[in-house]
Protein backbone atom coordinates (compact mmCIF):
# COMPACT_ATOMS: atom_id res chain seq x y z
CA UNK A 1 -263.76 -65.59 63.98
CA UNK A 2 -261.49 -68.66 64.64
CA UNK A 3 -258.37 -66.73 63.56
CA UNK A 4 -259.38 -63.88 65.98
CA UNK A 5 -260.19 -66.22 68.86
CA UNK A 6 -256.31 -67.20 67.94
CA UNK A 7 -254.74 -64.31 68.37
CA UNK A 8 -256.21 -63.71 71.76
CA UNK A 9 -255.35 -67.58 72.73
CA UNK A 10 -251.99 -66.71 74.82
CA UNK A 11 -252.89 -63.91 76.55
CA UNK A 12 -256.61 -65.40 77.27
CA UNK A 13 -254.66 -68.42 78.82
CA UNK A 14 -252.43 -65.96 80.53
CA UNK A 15 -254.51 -63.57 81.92
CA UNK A 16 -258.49 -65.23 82.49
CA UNK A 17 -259.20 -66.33 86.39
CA UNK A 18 -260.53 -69.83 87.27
CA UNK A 19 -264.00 -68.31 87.93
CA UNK A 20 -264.42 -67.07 84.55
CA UNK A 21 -263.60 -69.75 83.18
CA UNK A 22 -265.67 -72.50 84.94
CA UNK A 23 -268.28 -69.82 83.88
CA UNK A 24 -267.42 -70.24 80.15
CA UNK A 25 -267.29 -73.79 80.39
CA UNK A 26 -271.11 -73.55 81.79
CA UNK A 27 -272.16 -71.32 79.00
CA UNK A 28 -270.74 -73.29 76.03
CA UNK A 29 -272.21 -76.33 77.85
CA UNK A 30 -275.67 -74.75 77.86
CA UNK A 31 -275.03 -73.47 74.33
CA UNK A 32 -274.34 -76.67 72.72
CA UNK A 33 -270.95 -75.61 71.59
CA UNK A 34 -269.24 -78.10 73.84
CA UNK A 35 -271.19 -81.17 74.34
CA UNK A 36 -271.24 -83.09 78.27
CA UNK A 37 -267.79 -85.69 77.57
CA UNK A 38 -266.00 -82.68 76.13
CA UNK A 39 -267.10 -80.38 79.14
CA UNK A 40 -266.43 -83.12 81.64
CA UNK A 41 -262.93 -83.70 80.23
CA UNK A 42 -261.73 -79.93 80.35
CA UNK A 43 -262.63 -80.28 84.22
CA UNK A 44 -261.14 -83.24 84.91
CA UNK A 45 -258.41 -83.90 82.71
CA UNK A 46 -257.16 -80.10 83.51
CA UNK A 47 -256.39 -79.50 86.85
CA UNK A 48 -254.59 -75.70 86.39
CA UNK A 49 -256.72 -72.94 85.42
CA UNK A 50 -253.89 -71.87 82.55
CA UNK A 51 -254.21 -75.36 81.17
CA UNK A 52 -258.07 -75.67 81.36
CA UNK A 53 -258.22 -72.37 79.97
CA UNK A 54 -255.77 -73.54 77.03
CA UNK A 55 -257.62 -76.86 76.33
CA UNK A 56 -261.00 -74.61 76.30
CA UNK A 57 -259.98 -72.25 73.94
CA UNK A 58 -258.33 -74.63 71.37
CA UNK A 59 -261.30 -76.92 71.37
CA UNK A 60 -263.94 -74.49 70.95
CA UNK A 61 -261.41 -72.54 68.00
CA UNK A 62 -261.08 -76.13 66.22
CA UNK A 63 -265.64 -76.32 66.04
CA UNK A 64 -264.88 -73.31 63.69
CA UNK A 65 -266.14 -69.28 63.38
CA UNK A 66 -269.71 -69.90 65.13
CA UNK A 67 -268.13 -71.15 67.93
CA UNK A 68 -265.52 -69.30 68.37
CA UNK A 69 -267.74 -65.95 68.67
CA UNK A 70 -269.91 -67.84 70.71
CA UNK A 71 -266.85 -67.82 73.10
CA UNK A 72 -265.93 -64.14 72.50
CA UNK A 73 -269.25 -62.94 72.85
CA UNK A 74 -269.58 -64.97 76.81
CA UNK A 75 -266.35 -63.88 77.80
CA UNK A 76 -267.23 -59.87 77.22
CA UNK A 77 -270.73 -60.94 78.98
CA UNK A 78 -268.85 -62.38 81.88
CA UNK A 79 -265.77 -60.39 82.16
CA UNK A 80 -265.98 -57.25 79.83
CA UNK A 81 -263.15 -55.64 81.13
CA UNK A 82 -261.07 -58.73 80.02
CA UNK A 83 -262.56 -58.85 77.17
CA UNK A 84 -261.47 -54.78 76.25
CA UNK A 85 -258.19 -55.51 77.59
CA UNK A 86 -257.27 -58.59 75.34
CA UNK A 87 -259.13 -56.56 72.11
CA UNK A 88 -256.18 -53.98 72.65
CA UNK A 89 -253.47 -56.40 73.42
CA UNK A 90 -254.31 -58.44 70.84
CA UNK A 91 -254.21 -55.35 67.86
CA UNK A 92 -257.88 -55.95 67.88
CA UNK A 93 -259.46 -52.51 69.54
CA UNK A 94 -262.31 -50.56 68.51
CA UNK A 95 -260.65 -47.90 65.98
CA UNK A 96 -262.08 -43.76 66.59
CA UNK A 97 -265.30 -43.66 64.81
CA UNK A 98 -264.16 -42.59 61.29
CA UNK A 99 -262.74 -46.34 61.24
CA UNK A 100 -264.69 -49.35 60.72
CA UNK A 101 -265.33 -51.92 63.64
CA UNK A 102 -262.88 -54.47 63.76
CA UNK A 103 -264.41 -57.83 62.67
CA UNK A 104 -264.30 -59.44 66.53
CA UNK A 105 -265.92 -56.28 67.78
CA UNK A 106 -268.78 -56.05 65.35
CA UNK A 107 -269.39 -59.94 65.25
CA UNK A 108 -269.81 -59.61 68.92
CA UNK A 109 -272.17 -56.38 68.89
CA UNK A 110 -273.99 -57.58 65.99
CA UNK A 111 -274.87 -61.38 67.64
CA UNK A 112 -275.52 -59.39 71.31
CA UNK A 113 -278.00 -57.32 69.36
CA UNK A 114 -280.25 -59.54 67.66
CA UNK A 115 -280.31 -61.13 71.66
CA UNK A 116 -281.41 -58.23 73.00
CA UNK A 117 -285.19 -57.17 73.56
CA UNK A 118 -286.67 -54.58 72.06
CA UNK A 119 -287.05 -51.48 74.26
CA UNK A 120 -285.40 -48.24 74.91
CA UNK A 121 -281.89 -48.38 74.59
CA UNK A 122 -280.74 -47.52 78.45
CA UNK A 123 -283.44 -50.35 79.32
CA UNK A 124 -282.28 -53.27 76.67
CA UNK A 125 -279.69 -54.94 78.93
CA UNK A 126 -281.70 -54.38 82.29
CA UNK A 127 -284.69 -55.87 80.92
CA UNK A 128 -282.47 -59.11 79.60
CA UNK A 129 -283.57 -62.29 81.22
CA UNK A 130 -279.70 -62.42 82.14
CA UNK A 131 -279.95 -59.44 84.57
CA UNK A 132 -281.43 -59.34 87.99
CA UNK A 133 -284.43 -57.10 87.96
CA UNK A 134 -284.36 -53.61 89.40
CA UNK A 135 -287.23 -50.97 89.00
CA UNK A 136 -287.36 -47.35 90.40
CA UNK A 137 -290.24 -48.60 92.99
CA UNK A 138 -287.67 -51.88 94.68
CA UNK A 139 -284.94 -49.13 94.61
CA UNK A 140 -287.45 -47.41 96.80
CA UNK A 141 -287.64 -50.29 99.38
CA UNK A 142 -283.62 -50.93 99.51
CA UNK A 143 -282.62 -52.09 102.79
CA UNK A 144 -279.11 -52.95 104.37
CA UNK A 145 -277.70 -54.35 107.52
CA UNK A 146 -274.75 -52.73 108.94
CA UNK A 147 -273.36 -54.19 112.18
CA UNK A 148 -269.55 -52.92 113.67
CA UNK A 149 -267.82 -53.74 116.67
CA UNK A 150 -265.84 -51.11 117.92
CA UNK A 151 -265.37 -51.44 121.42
CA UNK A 152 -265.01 -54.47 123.10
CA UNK A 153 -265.26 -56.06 126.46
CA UNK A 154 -261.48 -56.71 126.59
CA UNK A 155 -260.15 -53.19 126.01
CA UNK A 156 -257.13 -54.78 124.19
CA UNK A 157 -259.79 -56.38 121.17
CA UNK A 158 -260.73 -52.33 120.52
CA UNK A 159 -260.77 -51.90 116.58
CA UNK A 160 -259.27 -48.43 116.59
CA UNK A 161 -260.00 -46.82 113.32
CA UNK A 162 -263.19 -48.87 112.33
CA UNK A 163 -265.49 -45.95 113.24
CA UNK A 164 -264.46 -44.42 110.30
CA UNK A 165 -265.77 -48.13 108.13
CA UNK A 166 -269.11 -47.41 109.66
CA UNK A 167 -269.18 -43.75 108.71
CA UNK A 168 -268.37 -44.77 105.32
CA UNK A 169 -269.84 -48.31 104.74
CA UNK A 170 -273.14 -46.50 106.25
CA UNK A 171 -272.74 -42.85 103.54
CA UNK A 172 -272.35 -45.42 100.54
CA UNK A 173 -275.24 -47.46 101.12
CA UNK A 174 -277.48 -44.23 101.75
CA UNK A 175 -275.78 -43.02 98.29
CA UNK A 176 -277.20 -46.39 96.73
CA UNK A 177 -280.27 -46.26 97.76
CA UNK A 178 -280.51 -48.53 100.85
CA UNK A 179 -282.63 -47.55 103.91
CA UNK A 180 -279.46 -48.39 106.29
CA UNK A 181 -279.67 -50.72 110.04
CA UNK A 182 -276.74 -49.92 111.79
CA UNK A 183 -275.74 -51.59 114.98
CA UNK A 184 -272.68 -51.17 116.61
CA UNK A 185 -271.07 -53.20 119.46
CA UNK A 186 -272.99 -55.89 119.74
CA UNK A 187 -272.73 -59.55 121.57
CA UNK A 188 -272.70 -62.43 119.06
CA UNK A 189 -276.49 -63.31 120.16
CA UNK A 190 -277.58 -59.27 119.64
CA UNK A 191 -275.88 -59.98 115.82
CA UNK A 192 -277.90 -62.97 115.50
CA UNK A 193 -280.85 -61.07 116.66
CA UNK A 194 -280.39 -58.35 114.17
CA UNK A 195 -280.50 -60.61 111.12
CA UNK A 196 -283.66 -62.51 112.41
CA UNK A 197 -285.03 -59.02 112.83
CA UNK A 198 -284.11 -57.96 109.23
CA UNK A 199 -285.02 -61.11 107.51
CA UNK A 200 -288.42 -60.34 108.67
CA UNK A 201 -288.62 -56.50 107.50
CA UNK A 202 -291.56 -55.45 105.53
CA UNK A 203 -289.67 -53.53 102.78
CA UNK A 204 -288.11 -57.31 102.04
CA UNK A 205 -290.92 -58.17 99.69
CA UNK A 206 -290.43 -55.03 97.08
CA UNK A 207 -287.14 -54.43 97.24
CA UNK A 208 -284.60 -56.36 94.53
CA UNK A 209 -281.51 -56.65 96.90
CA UNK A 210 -279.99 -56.22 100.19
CA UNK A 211 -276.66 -55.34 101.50
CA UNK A 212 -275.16 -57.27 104.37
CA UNK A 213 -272.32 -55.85 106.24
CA UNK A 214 -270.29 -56.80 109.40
CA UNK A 215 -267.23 -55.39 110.62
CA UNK A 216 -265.13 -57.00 113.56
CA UNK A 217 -262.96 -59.63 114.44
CA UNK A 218 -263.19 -63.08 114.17
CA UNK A 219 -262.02 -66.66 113.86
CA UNK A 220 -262.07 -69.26 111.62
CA UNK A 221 -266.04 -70.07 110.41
CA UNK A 222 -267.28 -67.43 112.76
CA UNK A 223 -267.75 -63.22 113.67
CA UNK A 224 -266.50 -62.53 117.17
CA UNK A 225 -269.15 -60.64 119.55
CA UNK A 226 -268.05 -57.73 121.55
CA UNK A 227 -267.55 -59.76 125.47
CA UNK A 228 -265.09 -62.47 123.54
CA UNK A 229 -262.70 -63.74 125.75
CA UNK A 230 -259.27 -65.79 124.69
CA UNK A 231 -259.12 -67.71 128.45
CA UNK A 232 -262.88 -68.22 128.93
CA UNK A 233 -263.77 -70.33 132.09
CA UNK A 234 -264.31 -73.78 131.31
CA UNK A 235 -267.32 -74.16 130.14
CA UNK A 236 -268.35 -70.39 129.45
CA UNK A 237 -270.04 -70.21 126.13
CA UNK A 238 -267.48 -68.55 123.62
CA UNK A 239 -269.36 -65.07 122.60
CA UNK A 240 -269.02 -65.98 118.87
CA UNK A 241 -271.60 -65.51 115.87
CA UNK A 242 -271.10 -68.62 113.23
CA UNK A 243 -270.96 -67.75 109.66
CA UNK A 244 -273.65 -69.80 108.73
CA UNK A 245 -275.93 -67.98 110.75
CA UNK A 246 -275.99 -65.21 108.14
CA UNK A 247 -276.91 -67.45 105.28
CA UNK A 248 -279.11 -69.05 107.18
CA UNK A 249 -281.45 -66.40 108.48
CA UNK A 250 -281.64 -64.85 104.70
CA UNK A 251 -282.02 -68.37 102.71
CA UNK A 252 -285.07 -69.40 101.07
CA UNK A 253 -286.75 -71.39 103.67
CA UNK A 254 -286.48 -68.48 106.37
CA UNK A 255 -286.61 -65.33 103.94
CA UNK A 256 -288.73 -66.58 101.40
CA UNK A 257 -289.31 -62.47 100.65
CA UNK A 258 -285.74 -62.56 99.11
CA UNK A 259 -286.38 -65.59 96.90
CA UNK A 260 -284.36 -65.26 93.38
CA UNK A 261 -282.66 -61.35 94.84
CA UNK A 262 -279.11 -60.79 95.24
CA UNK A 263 -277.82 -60.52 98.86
CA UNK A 264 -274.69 -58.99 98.86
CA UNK A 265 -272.97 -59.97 102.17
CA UNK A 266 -269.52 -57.99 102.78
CA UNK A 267 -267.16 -58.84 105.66
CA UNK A 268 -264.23 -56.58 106.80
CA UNK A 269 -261.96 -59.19 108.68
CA UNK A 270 -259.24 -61.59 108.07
CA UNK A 271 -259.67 -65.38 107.23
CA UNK A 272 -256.22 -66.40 109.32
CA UNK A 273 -256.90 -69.83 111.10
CA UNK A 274 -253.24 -70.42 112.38
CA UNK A 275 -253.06 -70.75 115.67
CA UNK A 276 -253.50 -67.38 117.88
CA UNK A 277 -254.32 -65.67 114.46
CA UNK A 278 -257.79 -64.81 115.67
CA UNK A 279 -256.94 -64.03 118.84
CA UNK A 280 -253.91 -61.14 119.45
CA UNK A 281 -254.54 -57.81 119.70
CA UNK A 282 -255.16 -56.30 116.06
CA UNK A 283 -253.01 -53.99 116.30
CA UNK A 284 -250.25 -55.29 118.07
CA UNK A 285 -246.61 -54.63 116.60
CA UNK A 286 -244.64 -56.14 114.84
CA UNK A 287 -241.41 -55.83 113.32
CA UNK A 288 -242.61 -54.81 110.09
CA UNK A 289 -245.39 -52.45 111.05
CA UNK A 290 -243.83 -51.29 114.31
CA UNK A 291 -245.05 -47.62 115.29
CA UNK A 292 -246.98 -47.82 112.03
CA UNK A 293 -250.71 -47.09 111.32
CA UNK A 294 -251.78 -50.87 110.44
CA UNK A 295 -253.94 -53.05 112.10
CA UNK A 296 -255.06 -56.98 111.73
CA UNK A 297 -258.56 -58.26 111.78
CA UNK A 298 -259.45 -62.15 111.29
CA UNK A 299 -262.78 -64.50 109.64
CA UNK A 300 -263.96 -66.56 107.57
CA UNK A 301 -266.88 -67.27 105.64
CA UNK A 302 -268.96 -70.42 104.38
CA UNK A 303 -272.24 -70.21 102.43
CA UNK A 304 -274.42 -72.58 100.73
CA UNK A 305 -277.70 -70.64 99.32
CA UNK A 306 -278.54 -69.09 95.97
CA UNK A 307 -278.52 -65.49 94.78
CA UNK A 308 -275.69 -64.84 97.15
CA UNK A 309 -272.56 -62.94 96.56
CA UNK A 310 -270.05 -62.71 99.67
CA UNK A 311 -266.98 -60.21 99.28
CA UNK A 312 -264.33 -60.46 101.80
CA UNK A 313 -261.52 -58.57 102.62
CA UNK A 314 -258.79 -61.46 102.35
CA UNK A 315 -257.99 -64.67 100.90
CA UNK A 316 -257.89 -67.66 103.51
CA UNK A 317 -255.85 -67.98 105.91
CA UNK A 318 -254.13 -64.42 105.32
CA UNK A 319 -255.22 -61.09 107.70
CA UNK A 320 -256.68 -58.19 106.56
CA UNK A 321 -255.09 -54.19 107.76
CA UNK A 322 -256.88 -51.19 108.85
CA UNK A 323 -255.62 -47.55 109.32
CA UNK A 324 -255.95 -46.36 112.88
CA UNK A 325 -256.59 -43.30 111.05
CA UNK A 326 -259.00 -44.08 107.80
CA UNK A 327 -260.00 -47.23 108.58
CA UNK A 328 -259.66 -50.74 106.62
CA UNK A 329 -258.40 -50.66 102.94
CA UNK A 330 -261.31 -53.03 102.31
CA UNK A 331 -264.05 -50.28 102.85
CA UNK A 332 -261.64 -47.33 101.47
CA UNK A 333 -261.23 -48.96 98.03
CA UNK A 334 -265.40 -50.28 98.10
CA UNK A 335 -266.24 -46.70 98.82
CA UNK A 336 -264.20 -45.23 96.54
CA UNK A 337 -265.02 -47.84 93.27
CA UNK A 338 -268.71 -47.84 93.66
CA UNK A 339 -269.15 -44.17 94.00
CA UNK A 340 -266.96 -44.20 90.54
CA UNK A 341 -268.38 -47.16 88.92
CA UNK A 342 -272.10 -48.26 90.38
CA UNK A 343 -273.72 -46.59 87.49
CA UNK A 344 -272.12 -48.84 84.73
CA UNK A 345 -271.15 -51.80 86.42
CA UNK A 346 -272.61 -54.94 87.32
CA UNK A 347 -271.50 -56.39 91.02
CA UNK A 348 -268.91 -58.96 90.28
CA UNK A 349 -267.61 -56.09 88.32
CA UNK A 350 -267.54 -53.69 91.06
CA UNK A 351 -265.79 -56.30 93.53
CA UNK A 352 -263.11 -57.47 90.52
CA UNK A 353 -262.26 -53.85 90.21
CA UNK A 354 -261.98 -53.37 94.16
CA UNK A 355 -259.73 -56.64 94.28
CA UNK A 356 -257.33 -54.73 91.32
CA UNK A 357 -256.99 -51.74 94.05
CA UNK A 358 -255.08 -54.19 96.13
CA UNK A 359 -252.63 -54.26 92.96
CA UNK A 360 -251.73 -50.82 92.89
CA UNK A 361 -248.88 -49.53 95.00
CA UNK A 362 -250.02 -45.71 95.12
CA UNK A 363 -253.33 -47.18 97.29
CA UNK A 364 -251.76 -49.26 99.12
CA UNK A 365 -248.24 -49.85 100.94
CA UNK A 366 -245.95 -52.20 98.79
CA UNK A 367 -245.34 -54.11 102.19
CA UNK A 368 -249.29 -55.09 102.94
CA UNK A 369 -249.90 -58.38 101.35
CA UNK A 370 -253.77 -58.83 101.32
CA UNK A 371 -256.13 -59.50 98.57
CA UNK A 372 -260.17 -59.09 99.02
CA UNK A 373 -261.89 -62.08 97.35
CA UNK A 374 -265.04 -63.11 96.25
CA UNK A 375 -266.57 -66.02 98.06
CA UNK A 376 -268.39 -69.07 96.64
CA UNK A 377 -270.74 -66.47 94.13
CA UNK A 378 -274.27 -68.83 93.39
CA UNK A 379 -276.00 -65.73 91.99
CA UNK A 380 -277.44 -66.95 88.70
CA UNK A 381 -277.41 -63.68 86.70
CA UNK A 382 -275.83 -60.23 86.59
CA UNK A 383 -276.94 -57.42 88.98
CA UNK A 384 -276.59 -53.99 88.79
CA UNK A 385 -277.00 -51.35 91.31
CA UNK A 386 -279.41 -49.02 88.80
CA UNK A 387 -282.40 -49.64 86.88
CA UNK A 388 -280.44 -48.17 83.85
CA UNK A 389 -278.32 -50.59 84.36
CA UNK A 390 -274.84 -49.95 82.00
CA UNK A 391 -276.06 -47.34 80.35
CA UNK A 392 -276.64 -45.22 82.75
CA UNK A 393 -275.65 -41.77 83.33
């Protein structure tokens, strides 16, 4: 297994995010395969992710075969798409079925077998103390926030084009299963209001997850309410919602119902904190986008509890676009992969393959540079959408 773990070295080193790798580092920690000094050194001795991910790999290839498959089998746990990717890169691909198994494929099925429960087969990897529990009665009691501002108090704030997010945000989280809140121009203390409201929902206590999502402008650590105002008086209370507010009203202390359940937050909005970022008309023109169908939203997002996965539509400091006409790329492309992929797919999953969308130049103009991102992830295990989990069909 060493020598296959060697072949994949350069392209692992090339190819495997930061994320992914600060996972591995956790699980070979946990696993014995690295011990604390070795673990600690990696981290701090490493500052790159390609040369933490280069000292990983050679150190855990030099402990030999066991721990080398150890290695193989957390990265197709943790990144499986990788994982398939470097197999065929590598020469190292599951052959048709007539063929036998390569040896890094079969070592890696045959160890992920004997760790898997007995049961039926579509229920072996949902009923895995690595996967977040979901059972036909919680997908029964699904609930999901849904909160856009449209229309604001300054005409010249209007988010032209973001009725058509709420149409769609609100079909494919009716599609999933989620018993959908929708609220739609509100002030920043009506948003506030709304999460105390649905922290407190009865259908909290059976259901295994809830979707978050709010769509509107905003600033940096904060969602702007609908009567904003750039020249306030002095003194006026701005008509912002802080980030934190979100975490806070679902965290453990003030929603103990969703204790140890994923709470997917979403956010359609840029995370630009430059000065006067937050604040021009989103769909003012510019030389590159004049008399086009492109418009600029603005946020960002801090959180601090457990089980929570935030996805936002850009990196920091960058702006996000919308189409007058179909609305943001952020919803399009969420719509569009978790209609094709909730059924197999676990949630970091679904959001890596959303972020690859941004990649591709038939979805989206060459000349938009914006990337969605996952935010500060503390959920502890995988989720997915369907009791079948994977293997569902």
């Amino acid at each position: 297994m060493a020598a296959e773990l060697a072949k994949l070295r350069r392209a692992f080193v090339d190819r495997v995010s930061k994320e992914i790798v600060n996972q591995l580092l956790d699980d070979l920690l946990e696993d014995s395969v690295l011990n604390s000094g070795e673990g600690e050194a990696i981290v701090e001795e490493y500052k790159t992710t390609t040369d933490r991910a280069r000292k990983l790999i050679d150190t855990v290839r030099k402990k030999g075969d066991k721990a080398s498959n150890k290695l193989i089998l957390h990265l197709k746990k943790r990144d499986a798409t990788l994982y398939e990717d470097l197999c065929q890169t590598c020469g190292l691909a599951a052959k048709p079925a007539v063929q036998e198994t390569p040896i890094l494929q079969k070592s890696v099925e045959q160890q992920e077998s004997q760790e898997q429960p007995d049961g039926p087969p579509t229920l072996k990897k949902q009923n895995h103390s690595d996967i977040y529990p979901v059972t036909s009665d919680s997908v029964k009691n699904r609930v999901a926030l849904l909160i856009t501002n449209i229309t604001f108090a300054d005409e010249k704030y209007n988010r032209n084009g973001a009725e058509k997010d709420e149409e769609n945000m609100e079909n494919l989280l009716s599609h999933l299963g989620y018993e959908v809140f929708k609220y739609t121009n509100l002030t920043a203390k009506q948003m506030d209001d709304a999460l105390v409201e649905f922290s407190k929902h009865q259908k909290l206590k059976k259901t295994d997850s809830v979707f978050v999502v709010i769509m509107s402008h905003g600033k940096l650590g904060s969602v702007l309410g609908v009567n904003f105002k750039l020249d306030g008086s002095p003194g006026e209370k701005s008509d912002e919602l802080p980030i934190d507010n979100i975490y806070r009203r679902l965290n453990g202390v003030n929603c103990p119902a969703l204790v140890n359940k994923p709470k997917i937050i979403i956010i359609q909005a840029c995370r630009g904190d430059q000065k006067g970022a937050a604040y021009v008309r989103d769909d003012v023109e510019t030389d590159e986008f004049a008399k086009g169908d492109i418009e600029e939203d603005v946020l960002r997002c801090i959180h601090k509890e457990k089980d929570f996965i935030a996805f936002l539509s850009s990196t920091p400091d960058t702006v996000s676009y919308r189409s007058k006409s179909q609305g943001s790329f952020l919803i399009q492309f969420t719509v569009q992969v978790f209609k094709d992929y909730a059924k197999q797919d676990g949630i970091e999953e679904l959001f890596r393959k959303v972020m690859r969308k941004f990649e591709e130049e038939e979805a989206i103009p060459t000349r938009i540079k914006q990337m969605a991102t996952k935010d500060r992830c503390t959920l502890t295990r995988l989720f997915y959408l369907y009791p079948e989990g994977p293997n569902s069909t």
